[in-house]
Structure formats: structure tokens, C-alpha cells
Protein backbone atom coordinates (compact mmCIF):
# COMPACT_ATOMS: atom_id res chain seq x y z
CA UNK A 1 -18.87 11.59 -49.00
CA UNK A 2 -20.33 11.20 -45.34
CA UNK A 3 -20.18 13.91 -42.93
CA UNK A 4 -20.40 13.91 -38.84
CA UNK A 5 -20.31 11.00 -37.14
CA UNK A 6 -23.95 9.35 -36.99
CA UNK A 7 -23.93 8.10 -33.48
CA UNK A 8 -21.31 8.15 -31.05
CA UNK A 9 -22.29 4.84 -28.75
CA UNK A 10 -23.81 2.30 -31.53
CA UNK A 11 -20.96 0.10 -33.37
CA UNK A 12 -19.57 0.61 -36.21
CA UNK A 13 -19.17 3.94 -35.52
CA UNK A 14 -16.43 5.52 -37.83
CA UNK A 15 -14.12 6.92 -35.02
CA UNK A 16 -11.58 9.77 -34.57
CA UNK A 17 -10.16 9.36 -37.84
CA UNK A 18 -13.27 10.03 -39.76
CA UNK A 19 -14.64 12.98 -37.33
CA UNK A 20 -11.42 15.38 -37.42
CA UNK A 21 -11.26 15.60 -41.19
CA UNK A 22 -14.66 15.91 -41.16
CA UNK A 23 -15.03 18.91 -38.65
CA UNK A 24 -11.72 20.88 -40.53
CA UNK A 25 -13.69 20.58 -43.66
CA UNK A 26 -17.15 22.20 -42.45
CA UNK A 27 -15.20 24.64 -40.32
CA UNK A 28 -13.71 26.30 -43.96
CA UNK A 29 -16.94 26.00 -45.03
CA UNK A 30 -18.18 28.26 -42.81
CA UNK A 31 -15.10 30.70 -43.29
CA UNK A 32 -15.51 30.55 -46.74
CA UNK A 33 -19.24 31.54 -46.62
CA UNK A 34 -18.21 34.37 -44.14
CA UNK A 35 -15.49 35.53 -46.56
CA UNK A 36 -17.96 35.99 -49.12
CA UNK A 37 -17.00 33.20 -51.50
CA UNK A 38 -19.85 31.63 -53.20
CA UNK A 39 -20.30 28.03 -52.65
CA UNK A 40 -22.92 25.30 -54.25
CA UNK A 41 -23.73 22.89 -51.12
CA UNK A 42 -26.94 21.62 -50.53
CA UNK A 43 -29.70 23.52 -49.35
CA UNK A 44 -32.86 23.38 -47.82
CA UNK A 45 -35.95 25.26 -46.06
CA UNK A 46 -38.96 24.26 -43.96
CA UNK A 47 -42.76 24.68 -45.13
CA UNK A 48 -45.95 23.99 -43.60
CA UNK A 49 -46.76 21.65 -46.55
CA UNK A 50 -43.59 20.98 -48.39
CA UNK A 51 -43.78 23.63 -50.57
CA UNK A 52 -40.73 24.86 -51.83
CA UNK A 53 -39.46 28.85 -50.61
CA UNK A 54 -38.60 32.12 -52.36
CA UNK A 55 -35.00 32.50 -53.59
CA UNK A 56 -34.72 34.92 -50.61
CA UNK A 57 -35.87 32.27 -47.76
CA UNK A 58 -33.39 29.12 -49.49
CA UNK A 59 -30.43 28.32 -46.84
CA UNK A 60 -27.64 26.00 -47.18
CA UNK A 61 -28.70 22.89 -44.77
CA UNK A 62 -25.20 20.43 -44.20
CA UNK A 63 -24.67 17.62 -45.87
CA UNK A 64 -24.84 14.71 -42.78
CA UNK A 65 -23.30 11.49 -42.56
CA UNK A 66 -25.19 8.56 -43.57
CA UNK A 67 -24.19 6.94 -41.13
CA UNK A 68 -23.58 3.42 -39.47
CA UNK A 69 -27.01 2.01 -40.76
CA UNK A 70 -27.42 2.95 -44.01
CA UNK A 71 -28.51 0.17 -45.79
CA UNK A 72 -26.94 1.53 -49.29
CA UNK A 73 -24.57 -1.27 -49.79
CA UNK A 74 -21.71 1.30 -48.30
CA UNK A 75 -21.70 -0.37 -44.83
CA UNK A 76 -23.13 -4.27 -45.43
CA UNK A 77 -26.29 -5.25 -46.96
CA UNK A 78 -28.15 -2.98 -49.98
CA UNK A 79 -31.75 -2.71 -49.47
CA UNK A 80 -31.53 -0.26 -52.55
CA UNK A 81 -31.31 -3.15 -55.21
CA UNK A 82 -34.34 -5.16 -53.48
CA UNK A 83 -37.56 -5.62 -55.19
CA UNK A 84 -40.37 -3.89 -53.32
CA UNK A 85 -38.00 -0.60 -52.04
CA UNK A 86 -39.99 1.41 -54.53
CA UNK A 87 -42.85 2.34 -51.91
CA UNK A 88 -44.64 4.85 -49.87
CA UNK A 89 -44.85 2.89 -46.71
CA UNK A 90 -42.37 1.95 -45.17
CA UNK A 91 -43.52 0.71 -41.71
CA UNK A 92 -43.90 -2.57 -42.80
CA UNK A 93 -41.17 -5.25 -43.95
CA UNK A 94 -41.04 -6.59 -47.71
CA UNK A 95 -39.56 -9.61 -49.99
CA UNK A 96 -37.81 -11.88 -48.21
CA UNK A 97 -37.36 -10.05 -44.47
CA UNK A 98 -39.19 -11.65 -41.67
CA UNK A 99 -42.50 -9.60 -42.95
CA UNK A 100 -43.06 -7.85 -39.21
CA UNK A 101 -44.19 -3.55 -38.75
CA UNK A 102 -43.01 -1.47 -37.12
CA UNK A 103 -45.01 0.23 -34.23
CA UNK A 104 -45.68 3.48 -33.12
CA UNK A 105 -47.18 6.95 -33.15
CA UNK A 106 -48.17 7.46 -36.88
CA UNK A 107 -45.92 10.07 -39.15
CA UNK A 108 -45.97 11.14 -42.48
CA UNK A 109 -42.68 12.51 -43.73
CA UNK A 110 -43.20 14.77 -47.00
CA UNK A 111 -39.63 15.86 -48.33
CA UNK A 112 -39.69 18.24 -51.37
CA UNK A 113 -36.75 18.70 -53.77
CA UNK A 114 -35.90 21.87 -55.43
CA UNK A 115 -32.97 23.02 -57.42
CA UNK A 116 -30.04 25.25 -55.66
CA UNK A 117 -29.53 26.81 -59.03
CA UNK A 118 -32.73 28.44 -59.06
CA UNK A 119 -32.70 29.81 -55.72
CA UNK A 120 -34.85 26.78 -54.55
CA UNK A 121 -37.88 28.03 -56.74
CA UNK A 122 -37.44 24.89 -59.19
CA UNK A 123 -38.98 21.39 -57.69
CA UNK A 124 -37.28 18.75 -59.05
CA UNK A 125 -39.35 16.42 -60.75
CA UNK A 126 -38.07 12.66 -61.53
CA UNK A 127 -35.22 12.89 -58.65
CA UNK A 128 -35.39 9.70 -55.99
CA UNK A 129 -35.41 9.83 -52.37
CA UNK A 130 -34.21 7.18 -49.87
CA UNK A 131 -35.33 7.45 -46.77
CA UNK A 132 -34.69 5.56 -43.21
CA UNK A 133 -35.03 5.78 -39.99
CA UNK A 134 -35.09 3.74 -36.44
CA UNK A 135 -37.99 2.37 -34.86
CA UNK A 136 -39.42 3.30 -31.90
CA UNK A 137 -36.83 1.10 -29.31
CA UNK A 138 -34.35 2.84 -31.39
CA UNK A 139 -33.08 -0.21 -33.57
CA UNK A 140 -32.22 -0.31 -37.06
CA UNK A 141 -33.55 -2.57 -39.22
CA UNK A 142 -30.96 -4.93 -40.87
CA UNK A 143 -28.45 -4.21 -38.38
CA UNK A 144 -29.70 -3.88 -34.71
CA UNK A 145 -29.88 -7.09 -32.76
CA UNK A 146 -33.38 -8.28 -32.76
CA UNK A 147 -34.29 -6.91 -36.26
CA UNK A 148 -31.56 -7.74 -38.27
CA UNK A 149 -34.22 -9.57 -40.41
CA UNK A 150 -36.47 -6.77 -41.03
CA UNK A 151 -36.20 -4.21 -43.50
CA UNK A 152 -39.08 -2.27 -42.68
CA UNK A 153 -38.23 2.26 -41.96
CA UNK A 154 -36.64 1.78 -45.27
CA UNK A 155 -38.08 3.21 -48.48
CA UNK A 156 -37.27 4.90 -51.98
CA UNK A 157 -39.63 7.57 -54.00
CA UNK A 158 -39.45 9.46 -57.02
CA UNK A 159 -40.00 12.71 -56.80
CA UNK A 160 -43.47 14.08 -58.83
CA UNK A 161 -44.34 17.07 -60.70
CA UNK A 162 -43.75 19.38 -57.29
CA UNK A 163 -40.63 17.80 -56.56
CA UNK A 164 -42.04 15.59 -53.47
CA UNK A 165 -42.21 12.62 -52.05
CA UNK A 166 -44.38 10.98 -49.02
CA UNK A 167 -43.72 8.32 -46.94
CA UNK A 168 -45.97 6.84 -43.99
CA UNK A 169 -44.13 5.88 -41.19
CA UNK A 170 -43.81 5.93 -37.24
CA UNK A 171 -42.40 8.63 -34.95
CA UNK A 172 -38.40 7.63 -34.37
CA UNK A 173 -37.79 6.83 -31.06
CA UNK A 174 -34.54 8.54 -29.17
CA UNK A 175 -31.69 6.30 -28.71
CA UNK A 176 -28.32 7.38 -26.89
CA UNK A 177 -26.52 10.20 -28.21
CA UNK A 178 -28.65 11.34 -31.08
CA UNK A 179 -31.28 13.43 -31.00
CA UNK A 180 -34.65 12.38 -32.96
CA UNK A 181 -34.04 12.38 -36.97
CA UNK A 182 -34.91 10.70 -39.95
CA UNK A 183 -31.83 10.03 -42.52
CA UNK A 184 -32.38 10.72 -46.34
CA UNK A 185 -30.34 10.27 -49.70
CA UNK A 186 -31.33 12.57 -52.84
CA UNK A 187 -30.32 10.62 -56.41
CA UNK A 188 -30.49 12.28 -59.49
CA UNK A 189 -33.06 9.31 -60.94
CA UNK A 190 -35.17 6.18 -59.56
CA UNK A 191 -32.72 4.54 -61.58
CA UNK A 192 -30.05 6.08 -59.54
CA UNK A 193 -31.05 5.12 -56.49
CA UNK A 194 -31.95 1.05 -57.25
CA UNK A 195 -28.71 0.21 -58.13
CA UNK A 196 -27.56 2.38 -55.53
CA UNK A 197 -24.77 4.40 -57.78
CA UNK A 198 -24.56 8.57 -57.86
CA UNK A 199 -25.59 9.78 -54.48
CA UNK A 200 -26.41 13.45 -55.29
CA UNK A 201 -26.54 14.72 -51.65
CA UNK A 202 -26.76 12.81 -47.99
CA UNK A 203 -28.32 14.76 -44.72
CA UNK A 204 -30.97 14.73 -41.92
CA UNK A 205 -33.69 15.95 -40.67
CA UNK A 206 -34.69 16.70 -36.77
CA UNK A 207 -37.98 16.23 -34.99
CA UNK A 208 -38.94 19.39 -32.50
CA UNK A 209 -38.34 18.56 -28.92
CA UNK A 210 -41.89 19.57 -27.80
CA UNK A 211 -43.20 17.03 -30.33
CA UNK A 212 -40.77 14.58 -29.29
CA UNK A 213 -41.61 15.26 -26.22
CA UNK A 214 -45.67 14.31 -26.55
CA UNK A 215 -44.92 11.18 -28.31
CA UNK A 216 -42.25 9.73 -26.13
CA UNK A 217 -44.91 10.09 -23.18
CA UNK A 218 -46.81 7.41 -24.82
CA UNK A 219 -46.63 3.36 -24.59
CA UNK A 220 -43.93 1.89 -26.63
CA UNK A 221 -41.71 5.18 -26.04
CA UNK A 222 -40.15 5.01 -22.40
CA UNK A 223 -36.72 4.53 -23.44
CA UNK A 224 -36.88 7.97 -25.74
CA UNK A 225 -37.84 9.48 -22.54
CA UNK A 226 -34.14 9.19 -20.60
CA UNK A 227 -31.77 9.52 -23.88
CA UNK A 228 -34.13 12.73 -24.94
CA UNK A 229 -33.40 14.36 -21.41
CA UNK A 230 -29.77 14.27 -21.43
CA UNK A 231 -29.52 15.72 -25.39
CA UNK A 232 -30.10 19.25 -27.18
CA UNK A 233 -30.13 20.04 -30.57
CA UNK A 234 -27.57 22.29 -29.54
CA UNK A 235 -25.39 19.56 -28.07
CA UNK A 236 -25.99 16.52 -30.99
CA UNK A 237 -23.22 15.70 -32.91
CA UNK A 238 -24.57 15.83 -36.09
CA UNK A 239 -26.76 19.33 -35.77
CA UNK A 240 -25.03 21.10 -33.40
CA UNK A 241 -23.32 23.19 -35.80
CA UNK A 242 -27.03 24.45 -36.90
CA UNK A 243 -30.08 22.65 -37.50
CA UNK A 244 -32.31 25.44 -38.64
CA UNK A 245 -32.21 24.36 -41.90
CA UNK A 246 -32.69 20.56 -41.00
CA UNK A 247 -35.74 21.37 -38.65
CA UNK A 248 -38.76 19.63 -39.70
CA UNK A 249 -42.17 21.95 -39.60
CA UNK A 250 -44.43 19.25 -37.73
CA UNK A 251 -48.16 19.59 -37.45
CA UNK A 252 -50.97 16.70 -35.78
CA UNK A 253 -51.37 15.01 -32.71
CA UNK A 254 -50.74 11.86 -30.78
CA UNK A 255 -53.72 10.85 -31.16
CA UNK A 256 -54.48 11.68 -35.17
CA UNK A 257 -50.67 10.91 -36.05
CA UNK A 258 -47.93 13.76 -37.12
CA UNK A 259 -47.48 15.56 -40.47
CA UNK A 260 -43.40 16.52 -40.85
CA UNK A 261 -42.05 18.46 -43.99
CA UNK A 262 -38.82 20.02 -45.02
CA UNK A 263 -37.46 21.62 -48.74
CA UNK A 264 -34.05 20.35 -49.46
CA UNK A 265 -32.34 21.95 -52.04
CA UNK A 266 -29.61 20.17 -53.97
């Protein structure tokens, strides 16, 4: 099941009739979870290096819409069931796209999985991660206009003995009306996640706005610039309702590349 709307100006956008169900839904959420009743969503927390977090420090993070560019097979093409997926870096296209990279400030996006259940202190080894993203302009492979023929920002990992997975990318650029994230999918198995079947949990993570805000000074970035001035995390549509559990812990530089880790729980 998605949640929030992904992007409120680029097509395919689900409309009204997805958003309102959507919004009564986390709103008893959060009534529930001030009522005291217990409740199993997914859950995440942010580490310096990935690491997972005491039982004490593991928050429920929101499950996110995966919005109008997924690239699961549940909105057009499945890059999921391609040949070549299964990789670490993803800045480059693979099989039969039109074989170009993506450009941009280096990143390297380390996700850990842990297990709810155990108060986040179990990684979960032999779960698969899908993870994608836009490119610096802001387009999506496979479906923005221009790149439709790339697949490159795309990329599935299993998850190893500490529950993590690390992909080499590029710093997202910031298109209109979203603030700077990277979209993920957590499947119980590798084999889950090629043939694109049993979606354990869907969500996002966010970029700090003084990183952004170094990167998108640089060549390739002066679009980010404009769209990043007129957003907040505060005012996003997908983690306005709280994004402290969705924050990525970044560390590096322009010039050496960025490091950007979060614990999901699920």
C-alpha cells in the first residue's frame, strides 16, 4: 500500500482521491499511538555508520508512497525482473538501456535493516533493498522525458550479516515540490524483490538542507537551487508530518563525495 502523494506537479500523480484516504489513515495512526495502543509499523533510526540503535532509541519512521516513478512494475515498466538490477552502483545504466551515467556530486547511501520485533537490535540478514532516486536535473529514469531509456539511480541489494546494504550513487537534485530524498523498498528475500512480489515495507529518506545546500551550489545543480528555496521539510508533502525518523545522518564533502545512512526497522 502507498502512502502520501510523491510529488504534487510531475504526472501521474495519484490525485485527491488517493491523498484523503491516505491522510485519515495516518491521522488514527497517530491517535492510536497517543492512546496508548500498540502498533507494529515500520521503524527506523539514524547512525553515523548504519549501525543499528538500542531498543530505547528505535522510532516508528512512516511508511511513504512509492510514488509516480517507481519502476516496480506497479506504475509501467519493472526494472525489478531485469538482469543486472542486482548491483551496488547504480549511477550507471545496464542491459539493454541506452548505457549513459548519471552525473553529479558523489554519494554513498548505506541503509541497514533491523527487526521491529526486537526493538531494532536484530539486523536482518538476507532481506533485499530497492533503491531509486532522481538525477541531478531532477528526472527519473524510465519515465522523465529525456531519459526514458536509461535505467541508471536504480538498484537492488541483499542485505549481509549486519543487515546492510551500500549503494554508490550521486547527490539527488531538487525538483518542484519535493524536498531532496532517495525512495527505498524493503523485501523479505532477493528473491522477493526480482520478481517484484511481497513488498515488506515502502518509505523515504531526506537529505539535510545544509548539505543540500553545498551541493546544489555546484555545476550541474542550478535548478535544485530555486525549487530548494521555496520548500521545508516542514512544508513537503511526504515528511511534513515528521521526518526525524527519515533524516539521513550525512558526513563528507563536495569535494571527497557524501556518506548518508539511516536504520529502518521493519
Amino acid at each position: 500500500m502507498r502512502r502520501h502523494d510523491d510529488d504534487e506537479v510531475h504526472e501521474h500523480d495519484r490525485g485527491l482521491s488517493h491523498d484523503l484516504p491516505v491522510l485519515a489513515r495516518r491521522r488514527m495512526i497517530r491517535l492510536l499511538a497517543g492512546a496508548g495502543v500498540a502498533l507494529v509499523p515500520l521503524a527506523g533510526c539514524t547512525s553515523e555508520d548504519g549501525s543499528s540503535s538500542s531498543a530505547a532509541d528505535c522510532a516508528a519512521v512512516p511508511e511513504e508512497t512509492a510514488g509516480p516513478y517507481p519502476g516496480d512494475g506497479s506504475n509501467g515498466v519493472n526494472v525489478l525482473k531485469e538482469s543486472g538490477v542486482v548491483r551496488g552502483d547504480i549511477t550507471r545504466s545496464f542491459g539493454d538501456s541506452a548505457g549513459g551515467t548519471a552525473e553529479g556530486v558523489p554519494l554513498t547511501l548505506t541503509l541497514t535493516v533491523v527487526d521491529a520485533d526486537s526493538g531494532c537490535g536484530t539486523p536482518r540478514k538476507g532481506a533485499a533493498v530497492y533503491v531509486w532516486q532522481c538525477d541531478r536535473e531532477g528526472g527519473y529514469s524510465l519515465y522523465t522525458e529525456g531519459v526514458t531509456d536509461e535505467n541508471y539511480l536504480r538498484g537492488v541489494q541483499e542485505t549481509d550479516a549486519r543487515g546492510r546494504v551500500t549503494f554508490t550513487s550521486v547527490f539527488p537534485g531538487c525538483y518542484p515540490g519535493r524536498w531532496p530524498h532517495v525512495h527505498f523498498e524493503v523485501y523479505g528475500s532477493l528473491a522477493d524483490a526480482t520478481t517484484a512480489t511481497a513488498i515488506t515495507s515502502t518509505s523515504q529518506l531526506a537529505l539535510p538542507k545544509e548539505v543540500c545546500d553545498a551541493v546544489y551550489a555546484t555545476e550541474g545543480y542550478e535548478r535544485s537551487v530555486d525549487n530548494l528555496g521555496r520548500l521545508s521539510l516542514e512544508s513537503d508533502s511526504v515528511f511534513r508530518d515528521g521526518h526525524d525518523q527519515q533524516l539521513a545522518a550525512v558526513t563528507g564533502s563536495v569535494e571527497e563525495g557524501y556518506r548518508a545512512s539511516l536504520t529502518i526497522a521493519v
